[in-house]
PDB file of N, CA and C in Angstrom:
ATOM      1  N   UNK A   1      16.851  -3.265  -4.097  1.00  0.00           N
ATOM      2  CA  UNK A   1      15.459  -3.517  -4.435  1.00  0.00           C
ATOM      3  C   UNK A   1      15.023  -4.912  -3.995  1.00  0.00           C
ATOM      4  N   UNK A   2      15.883  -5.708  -3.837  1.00  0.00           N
ATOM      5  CA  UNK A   2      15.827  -7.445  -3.994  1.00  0.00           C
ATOM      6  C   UNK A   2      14.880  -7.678  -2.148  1.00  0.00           C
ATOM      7  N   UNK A   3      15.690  -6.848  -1.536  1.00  0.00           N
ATOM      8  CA  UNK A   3      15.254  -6.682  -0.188  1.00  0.00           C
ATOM      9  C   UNK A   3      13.565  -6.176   0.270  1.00  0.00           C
ATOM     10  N   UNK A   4      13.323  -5.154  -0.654  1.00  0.00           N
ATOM     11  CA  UNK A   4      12.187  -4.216  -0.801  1.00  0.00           C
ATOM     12  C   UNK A   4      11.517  -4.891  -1.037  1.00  0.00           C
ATOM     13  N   UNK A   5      11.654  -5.914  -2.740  1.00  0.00           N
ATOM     14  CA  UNK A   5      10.563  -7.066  -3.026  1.00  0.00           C
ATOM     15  C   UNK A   5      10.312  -8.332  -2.087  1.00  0.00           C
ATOM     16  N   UNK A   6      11.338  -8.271  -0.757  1.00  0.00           N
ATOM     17  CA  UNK A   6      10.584  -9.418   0.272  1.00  0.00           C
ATOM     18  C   UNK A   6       9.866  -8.687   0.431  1.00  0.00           C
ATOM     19  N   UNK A   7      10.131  -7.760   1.521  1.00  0.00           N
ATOM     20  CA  UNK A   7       9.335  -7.002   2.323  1.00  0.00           C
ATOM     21  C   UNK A   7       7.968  -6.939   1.728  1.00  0.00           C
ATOM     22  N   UNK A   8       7.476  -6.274   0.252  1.00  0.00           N
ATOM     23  CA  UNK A   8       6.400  -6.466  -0.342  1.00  0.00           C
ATOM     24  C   UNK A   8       5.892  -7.635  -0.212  1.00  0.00           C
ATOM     25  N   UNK A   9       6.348  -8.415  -0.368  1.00  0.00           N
ATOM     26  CA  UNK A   9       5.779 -10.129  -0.940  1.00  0.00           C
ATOM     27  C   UNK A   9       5.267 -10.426   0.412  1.00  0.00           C
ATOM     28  N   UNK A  10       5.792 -10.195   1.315  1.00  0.00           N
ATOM     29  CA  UNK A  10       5.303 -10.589   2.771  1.00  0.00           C
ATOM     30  C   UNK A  10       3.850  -9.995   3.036  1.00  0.00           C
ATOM     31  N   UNK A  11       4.482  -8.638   3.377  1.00  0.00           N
ATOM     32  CA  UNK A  11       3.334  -7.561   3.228  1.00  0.00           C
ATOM     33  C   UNK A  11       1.895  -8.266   2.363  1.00  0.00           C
ATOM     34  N   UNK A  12       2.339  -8.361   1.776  1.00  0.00           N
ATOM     35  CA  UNK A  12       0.997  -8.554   0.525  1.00  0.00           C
ATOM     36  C   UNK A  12       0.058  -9.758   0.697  1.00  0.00           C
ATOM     37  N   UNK A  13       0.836 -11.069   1.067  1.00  0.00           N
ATOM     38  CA  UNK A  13       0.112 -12.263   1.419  1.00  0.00           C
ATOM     39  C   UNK A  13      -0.439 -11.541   2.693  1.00  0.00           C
ATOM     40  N   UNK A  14       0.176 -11.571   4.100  1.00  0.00           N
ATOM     41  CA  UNK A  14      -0.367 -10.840   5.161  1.00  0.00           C
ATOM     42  C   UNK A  14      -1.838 -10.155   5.122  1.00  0.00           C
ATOM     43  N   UNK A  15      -1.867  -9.358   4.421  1.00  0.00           N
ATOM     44  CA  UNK A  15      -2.665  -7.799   4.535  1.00  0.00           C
ATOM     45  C   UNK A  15      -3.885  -8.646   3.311  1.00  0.00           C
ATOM     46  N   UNK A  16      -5.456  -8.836   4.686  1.00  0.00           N
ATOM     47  CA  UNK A  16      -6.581  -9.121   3.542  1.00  0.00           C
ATOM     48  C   UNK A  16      -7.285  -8.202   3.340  1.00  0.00           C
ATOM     49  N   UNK A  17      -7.082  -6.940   3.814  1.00  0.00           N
ATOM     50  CA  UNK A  17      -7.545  -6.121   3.463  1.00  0.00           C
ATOM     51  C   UNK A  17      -7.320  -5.715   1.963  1.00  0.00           C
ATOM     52  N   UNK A  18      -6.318  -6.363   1.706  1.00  0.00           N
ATOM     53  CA  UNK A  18      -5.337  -5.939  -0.075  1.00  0.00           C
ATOM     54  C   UNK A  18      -5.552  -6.846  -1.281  1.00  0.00           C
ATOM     55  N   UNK A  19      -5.576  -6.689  -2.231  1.00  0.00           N
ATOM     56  CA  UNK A  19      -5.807  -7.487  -3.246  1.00  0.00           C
ATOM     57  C   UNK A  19      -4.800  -6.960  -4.800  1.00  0.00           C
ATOM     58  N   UNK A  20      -4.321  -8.051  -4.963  1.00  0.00           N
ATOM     59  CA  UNK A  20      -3.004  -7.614  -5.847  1.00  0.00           C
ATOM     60  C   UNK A  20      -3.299  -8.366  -7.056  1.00  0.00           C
ATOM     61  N   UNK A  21      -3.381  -7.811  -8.340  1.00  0.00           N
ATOM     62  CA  UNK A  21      -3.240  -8.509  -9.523  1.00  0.00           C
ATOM     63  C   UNK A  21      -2.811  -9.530  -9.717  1.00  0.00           C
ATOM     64  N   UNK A  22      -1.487  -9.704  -9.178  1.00  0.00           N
ATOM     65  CA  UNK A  22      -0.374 -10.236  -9.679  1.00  0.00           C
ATOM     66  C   UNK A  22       1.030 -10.150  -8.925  1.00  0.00           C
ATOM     67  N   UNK A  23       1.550 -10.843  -9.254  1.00  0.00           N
ATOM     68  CA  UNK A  23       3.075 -11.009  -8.140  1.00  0.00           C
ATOM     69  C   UNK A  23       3.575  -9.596  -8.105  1.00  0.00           C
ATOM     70  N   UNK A  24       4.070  -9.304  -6.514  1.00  0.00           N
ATOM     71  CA  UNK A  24       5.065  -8.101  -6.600  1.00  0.00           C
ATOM     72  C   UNK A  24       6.549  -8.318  -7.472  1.00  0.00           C
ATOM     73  N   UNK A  25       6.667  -7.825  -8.278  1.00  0.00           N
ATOM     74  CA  UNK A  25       7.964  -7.933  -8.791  1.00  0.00           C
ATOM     75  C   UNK A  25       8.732  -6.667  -9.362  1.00  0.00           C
ATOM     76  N   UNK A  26       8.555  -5.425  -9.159  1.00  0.00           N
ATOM     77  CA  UNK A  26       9.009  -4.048  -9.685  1.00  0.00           C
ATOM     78  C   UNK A  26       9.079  -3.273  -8.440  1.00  0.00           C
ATOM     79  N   UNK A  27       9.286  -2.026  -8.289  1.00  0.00           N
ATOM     80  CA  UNK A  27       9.872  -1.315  -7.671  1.00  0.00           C
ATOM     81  C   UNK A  27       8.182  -0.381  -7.351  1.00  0.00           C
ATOM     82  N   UNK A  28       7.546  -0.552  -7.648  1.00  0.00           N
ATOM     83  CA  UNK A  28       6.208  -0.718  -7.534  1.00  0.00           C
ATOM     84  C   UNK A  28       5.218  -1.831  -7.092  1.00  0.00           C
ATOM     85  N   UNK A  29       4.293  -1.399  -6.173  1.00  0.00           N
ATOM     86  CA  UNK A  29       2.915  -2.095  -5.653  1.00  0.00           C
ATOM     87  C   UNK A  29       1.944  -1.650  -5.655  1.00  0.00           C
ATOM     88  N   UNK A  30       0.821  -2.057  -6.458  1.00  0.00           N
ATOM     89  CA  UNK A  30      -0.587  -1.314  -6.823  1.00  0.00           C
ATOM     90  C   UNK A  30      -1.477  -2.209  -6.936  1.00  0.00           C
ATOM     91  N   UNK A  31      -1.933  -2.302  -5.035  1.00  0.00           N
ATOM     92  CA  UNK A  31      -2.908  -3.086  -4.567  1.00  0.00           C
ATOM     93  C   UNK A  31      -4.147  -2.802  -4.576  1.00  0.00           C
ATOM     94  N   UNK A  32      -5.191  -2.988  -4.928  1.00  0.00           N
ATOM     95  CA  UNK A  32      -6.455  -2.630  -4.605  1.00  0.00           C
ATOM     96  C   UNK A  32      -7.045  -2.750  -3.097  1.00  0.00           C
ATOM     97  N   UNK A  33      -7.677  -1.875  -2.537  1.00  0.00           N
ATOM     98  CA  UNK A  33      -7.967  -1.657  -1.592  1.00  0.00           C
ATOM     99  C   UNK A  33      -9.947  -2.286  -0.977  1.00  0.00           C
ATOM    100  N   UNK A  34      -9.452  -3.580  -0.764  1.00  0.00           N
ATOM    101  CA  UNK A  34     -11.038  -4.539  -0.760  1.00  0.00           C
ATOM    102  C   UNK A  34     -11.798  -3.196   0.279  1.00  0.00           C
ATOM    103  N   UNK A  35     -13.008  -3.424  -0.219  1.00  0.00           N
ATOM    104  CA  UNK A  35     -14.484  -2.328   0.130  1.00  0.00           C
ATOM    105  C   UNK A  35     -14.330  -1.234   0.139  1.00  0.00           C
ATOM    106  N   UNK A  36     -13.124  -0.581  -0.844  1.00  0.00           N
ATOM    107  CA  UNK A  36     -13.580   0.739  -1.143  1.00  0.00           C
ATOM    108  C   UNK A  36     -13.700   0.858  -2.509  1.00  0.00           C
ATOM    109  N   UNK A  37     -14.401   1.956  -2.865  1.00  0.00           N
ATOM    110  CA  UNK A  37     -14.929   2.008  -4.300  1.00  0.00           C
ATOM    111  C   UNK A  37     -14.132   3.230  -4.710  1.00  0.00           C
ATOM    112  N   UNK A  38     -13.466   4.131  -3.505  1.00  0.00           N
ATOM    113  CA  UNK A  38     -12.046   4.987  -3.992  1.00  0.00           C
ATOM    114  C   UNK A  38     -11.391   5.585  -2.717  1.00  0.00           C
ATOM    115  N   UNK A  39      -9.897   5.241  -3.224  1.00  0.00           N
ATOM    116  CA  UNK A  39      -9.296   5.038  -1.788  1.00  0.00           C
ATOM    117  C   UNK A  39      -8.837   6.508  -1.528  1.00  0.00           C
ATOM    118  N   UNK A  40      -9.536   7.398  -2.224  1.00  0.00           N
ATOM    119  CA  UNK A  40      -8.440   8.841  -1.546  1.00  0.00           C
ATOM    120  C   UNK A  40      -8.953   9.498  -0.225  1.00  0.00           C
ATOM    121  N   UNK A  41     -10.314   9.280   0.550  1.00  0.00           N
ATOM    122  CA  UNK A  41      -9.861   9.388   1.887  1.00  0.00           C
ATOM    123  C   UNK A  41      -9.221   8.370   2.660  1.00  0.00           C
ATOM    124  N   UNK A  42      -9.057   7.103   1.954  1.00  0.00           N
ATOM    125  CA  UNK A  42      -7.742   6.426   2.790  1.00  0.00           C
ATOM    126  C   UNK A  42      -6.500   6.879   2.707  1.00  0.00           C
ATOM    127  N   UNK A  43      -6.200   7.591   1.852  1.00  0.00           N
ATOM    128  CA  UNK A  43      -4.824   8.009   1.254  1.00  0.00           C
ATOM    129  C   UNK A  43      -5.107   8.945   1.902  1.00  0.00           C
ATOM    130  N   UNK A  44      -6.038  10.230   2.344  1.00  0.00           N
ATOM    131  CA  UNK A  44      -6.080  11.095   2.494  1.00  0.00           C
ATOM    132  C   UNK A  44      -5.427  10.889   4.335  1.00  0.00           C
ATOM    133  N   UNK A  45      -5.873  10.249   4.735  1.00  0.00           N
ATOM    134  CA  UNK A  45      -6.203   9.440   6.238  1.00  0.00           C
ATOM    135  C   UNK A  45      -4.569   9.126   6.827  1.00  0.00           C
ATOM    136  N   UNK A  46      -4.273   8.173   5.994  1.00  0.00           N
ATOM    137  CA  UNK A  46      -2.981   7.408   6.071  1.00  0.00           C
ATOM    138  C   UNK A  46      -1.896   8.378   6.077  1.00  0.00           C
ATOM    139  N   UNK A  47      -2.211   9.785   5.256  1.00  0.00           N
ATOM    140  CA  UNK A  47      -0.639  10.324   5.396  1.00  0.00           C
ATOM    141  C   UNK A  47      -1.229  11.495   6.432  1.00  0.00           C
ATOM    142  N   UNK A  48      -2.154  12.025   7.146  1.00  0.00           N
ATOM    143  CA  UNK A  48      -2.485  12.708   7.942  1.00  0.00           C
ATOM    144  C   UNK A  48      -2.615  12.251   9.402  1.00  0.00           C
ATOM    145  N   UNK A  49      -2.639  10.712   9.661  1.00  0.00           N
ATOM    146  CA  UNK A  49      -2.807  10.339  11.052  1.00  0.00           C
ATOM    147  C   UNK A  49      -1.508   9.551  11.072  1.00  0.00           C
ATOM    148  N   UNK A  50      -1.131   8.999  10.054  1.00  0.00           N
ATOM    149  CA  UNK A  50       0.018   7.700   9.793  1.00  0.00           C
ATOM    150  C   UNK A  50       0.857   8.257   9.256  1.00  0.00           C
ATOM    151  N   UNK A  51       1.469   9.331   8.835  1.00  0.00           N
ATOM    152  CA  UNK A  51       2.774  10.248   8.380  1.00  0.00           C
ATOM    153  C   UNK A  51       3.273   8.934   7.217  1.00  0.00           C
ATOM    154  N   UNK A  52       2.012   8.258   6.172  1.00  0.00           N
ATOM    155  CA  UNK A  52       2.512   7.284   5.265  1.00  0.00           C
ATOM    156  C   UNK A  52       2.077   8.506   4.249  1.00  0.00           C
ATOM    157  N   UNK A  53       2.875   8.322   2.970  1.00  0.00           N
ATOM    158  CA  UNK A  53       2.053   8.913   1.478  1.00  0.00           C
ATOM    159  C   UNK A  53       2.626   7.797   0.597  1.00  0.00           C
ATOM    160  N   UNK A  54       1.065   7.719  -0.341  1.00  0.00           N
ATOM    161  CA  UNK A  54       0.898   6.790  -1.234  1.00  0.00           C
ATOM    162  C   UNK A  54       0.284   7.637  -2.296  1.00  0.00           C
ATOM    163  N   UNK A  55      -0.028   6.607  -3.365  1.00  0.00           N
ATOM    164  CA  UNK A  55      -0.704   7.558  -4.448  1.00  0.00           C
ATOM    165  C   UNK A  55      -1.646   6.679  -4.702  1.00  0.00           C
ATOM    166  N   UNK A  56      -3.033   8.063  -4.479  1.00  0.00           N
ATOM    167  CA  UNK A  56      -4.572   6.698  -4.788  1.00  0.00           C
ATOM    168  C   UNK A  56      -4.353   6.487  -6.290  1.00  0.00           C
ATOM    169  N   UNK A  57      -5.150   5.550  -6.435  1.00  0.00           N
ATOM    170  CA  UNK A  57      -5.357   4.852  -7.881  1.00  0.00           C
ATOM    171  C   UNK A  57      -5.816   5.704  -8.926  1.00  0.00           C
ATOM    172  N   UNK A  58      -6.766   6.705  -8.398  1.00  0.00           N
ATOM    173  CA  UNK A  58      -7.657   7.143  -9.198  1.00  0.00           C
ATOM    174  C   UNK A  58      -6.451   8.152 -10.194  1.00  0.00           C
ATOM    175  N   UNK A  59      -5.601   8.206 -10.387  1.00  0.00           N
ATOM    176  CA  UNK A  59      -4.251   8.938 -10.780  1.00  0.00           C
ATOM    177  C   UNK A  59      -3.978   8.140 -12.194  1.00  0.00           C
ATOM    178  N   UNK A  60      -4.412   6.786 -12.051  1.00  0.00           N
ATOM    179  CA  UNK A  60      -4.253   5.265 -12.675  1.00  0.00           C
ATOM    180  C   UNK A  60      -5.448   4.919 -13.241  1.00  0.00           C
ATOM    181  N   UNK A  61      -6.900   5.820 -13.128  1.00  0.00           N
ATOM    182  CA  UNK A  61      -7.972   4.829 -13.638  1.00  0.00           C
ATOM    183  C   UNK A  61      -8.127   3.785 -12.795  1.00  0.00           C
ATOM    184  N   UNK A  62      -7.854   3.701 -11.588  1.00  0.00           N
ATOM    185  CA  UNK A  62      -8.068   2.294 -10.674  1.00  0.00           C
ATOM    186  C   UNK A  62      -8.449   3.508  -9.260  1.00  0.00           C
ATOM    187  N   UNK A  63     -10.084   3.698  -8.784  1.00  0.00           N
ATOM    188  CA  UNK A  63      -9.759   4.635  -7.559  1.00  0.00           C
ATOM    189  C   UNK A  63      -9.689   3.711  -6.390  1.00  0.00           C
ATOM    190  N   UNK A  64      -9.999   2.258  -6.558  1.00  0.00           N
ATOM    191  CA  UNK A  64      -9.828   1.646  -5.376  1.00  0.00           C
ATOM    192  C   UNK A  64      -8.444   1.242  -5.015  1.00  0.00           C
ATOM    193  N   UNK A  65      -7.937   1.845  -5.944  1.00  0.00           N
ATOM    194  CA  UNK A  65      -6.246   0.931  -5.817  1.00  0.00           C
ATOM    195  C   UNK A  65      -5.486   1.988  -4.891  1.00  0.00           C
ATOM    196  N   UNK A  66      -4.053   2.022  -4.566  1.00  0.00           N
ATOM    197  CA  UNK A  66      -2.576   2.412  -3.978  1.00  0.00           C
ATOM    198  C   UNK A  66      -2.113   2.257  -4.833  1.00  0.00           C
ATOM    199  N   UNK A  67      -1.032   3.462  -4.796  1.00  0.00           N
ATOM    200  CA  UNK A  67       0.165   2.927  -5.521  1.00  0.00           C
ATOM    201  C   UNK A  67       1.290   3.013  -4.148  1.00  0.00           C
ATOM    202  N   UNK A  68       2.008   2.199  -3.929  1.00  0.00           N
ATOM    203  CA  UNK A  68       3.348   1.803  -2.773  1.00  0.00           C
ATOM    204  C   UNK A  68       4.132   2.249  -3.771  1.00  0.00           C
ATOM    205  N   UNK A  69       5.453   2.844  -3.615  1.00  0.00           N
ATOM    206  CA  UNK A  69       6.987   2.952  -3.940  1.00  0.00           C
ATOM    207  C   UNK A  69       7.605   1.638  -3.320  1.00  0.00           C
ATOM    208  N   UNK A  70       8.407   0.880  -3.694  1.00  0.00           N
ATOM    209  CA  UNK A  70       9.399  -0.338  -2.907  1.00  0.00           C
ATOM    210  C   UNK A  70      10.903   0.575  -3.094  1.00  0.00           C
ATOM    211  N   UNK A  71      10.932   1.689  -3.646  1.00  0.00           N
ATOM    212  CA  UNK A  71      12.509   2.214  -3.744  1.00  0.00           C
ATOM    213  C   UNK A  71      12.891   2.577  -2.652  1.00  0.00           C
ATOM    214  N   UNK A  72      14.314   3.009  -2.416  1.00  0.00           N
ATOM    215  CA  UNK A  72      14.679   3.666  -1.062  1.00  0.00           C
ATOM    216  C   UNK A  72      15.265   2.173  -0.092  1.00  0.00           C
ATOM    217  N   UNK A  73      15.386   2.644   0.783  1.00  0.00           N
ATOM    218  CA  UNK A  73      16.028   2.411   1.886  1.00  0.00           C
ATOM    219  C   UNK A  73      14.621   1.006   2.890  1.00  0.00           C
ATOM    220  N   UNK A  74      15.136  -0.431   3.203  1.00  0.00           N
ATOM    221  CA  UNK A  74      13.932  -1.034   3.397  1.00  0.00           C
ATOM    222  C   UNK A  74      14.044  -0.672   4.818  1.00  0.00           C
ATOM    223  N   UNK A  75      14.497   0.097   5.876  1.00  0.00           N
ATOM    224  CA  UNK A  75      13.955   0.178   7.006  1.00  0.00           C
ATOM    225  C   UNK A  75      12.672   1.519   7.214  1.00  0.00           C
ATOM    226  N   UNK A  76      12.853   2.436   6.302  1.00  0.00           N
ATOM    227  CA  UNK A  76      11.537   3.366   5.947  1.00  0.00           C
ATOM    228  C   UNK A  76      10.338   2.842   5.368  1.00  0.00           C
ATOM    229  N   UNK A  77      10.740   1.545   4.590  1.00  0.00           N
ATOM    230  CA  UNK A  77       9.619   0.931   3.964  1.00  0.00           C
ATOM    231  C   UNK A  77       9.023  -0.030   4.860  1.00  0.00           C
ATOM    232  N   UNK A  78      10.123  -0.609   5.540  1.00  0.00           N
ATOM    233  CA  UNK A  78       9.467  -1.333   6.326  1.00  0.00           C
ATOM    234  C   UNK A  78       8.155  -0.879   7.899  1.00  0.00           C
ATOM    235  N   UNK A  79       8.902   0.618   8.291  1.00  0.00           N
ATOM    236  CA  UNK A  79       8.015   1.068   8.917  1.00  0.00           C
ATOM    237  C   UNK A  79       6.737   1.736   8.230  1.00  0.00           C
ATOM    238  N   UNK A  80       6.716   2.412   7.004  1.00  0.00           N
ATOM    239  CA  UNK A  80       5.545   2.702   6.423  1.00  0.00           C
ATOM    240  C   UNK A  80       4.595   1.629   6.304  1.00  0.00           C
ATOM    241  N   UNK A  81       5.216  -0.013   6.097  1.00  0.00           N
ATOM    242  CA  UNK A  81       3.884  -0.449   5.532  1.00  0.00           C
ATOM    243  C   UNK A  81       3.156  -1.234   6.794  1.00  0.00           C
ATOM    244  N   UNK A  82       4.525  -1.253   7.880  1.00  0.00           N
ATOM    245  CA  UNK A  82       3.650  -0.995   9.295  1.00  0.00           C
ATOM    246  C   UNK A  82       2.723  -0.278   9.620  1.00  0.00           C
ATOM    247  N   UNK A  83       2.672   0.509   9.900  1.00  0.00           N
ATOM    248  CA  UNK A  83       1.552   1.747   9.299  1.00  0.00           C
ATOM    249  C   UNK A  83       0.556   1.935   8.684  1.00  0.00           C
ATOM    250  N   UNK A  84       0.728   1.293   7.339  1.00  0.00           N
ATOM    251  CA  UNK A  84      -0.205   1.245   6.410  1.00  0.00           C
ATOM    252  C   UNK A  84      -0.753   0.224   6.939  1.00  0.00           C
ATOM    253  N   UNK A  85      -0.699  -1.207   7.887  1.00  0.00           N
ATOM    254  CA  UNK A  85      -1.040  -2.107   8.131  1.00  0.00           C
ATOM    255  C   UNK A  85      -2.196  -1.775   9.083  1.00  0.00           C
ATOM    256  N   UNK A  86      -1.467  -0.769  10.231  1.00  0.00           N
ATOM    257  CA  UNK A  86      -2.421  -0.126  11.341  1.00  0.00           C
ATOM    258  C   UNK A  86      -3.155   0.695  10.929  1.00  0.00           C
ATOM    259  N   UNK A  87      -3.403   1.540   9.612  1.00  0.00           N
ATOM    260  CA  UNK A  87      -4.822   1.632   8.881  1.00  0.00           C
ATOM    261  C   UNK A  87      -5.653   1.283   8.410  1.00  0.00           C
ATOM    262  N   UNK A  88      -5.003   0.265   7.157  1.00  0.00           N
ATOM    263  CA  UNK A  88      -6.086  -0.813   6.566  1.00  0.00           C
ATOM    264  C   UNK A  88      -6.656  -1.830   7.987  1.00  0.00           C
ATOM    265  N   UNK A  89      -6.757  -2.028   9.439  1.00  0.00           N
ATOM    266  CA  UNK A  89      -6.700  -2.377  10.406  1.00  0.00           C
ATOM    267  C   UNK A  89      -7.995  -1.517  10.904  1.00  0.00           C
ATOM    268  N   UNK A  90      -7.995  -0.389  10.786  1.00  0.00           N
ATOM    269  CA  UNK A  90      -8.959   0.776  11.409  1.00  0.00           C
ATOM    270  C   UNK A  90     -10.131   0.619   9.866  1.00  0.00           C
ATOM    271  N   UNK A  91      -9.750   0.382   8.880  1.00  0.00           N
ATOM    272  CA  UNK A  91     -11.096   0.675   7.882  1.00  0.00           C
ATOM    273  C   UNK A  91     -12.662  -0.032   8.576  1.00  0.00           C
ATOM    274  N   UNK A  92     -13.420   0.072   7.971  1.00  0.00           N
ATOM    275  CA  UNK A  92     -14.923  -0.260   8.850  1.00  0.00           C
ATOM    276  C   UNK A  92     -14.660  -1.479   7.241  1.00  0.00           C
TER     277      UNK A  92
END
């Protein structure tokens, strides 16, 4: 996990498209997604053009938010949030 939480922490300063409560520190990331008011055609988007799946917020009472997994293996994570990078990249 120790590995996963760089990778996040990086990720997260990086990406202004994102806006985070609070420090990554769990096995979980649940960023809000700046100028949308609900992210499930981004979610919808991201795992249909970008083979990423996330879970929109609205699951959470938050629809502008993501939820990221950090579990698993960090070279899958690391290419998903590549990915996720080259979407939040395409938003208007």
């Amino acid at each position: 996990v120790s590995a996963n939480l760089e990778l996040a922490r990086g990720f997260a300063l990086a990406e202004t498209r994102l806006a985070l409560g609070g420090p990554v520190g769990a096995t979980v990331m649940f960023p809000q997604v700046r100028g949308l008011t609900s992210a499930d055609a981004f979610v919808d988007d991201l795992a249909a053009r970008h083979g990423v799946a996330v879970v929109p917020g609205r699951f959470f009472d938050a629809p502008s938010h993501i939820r990221i997994s950090l579990a698993g293996a960090p070279a899958p994570l690391a290419e998903g949030l590549r990915r996720l990078s080259i979407a939040l990249r395409d938003l208007p």
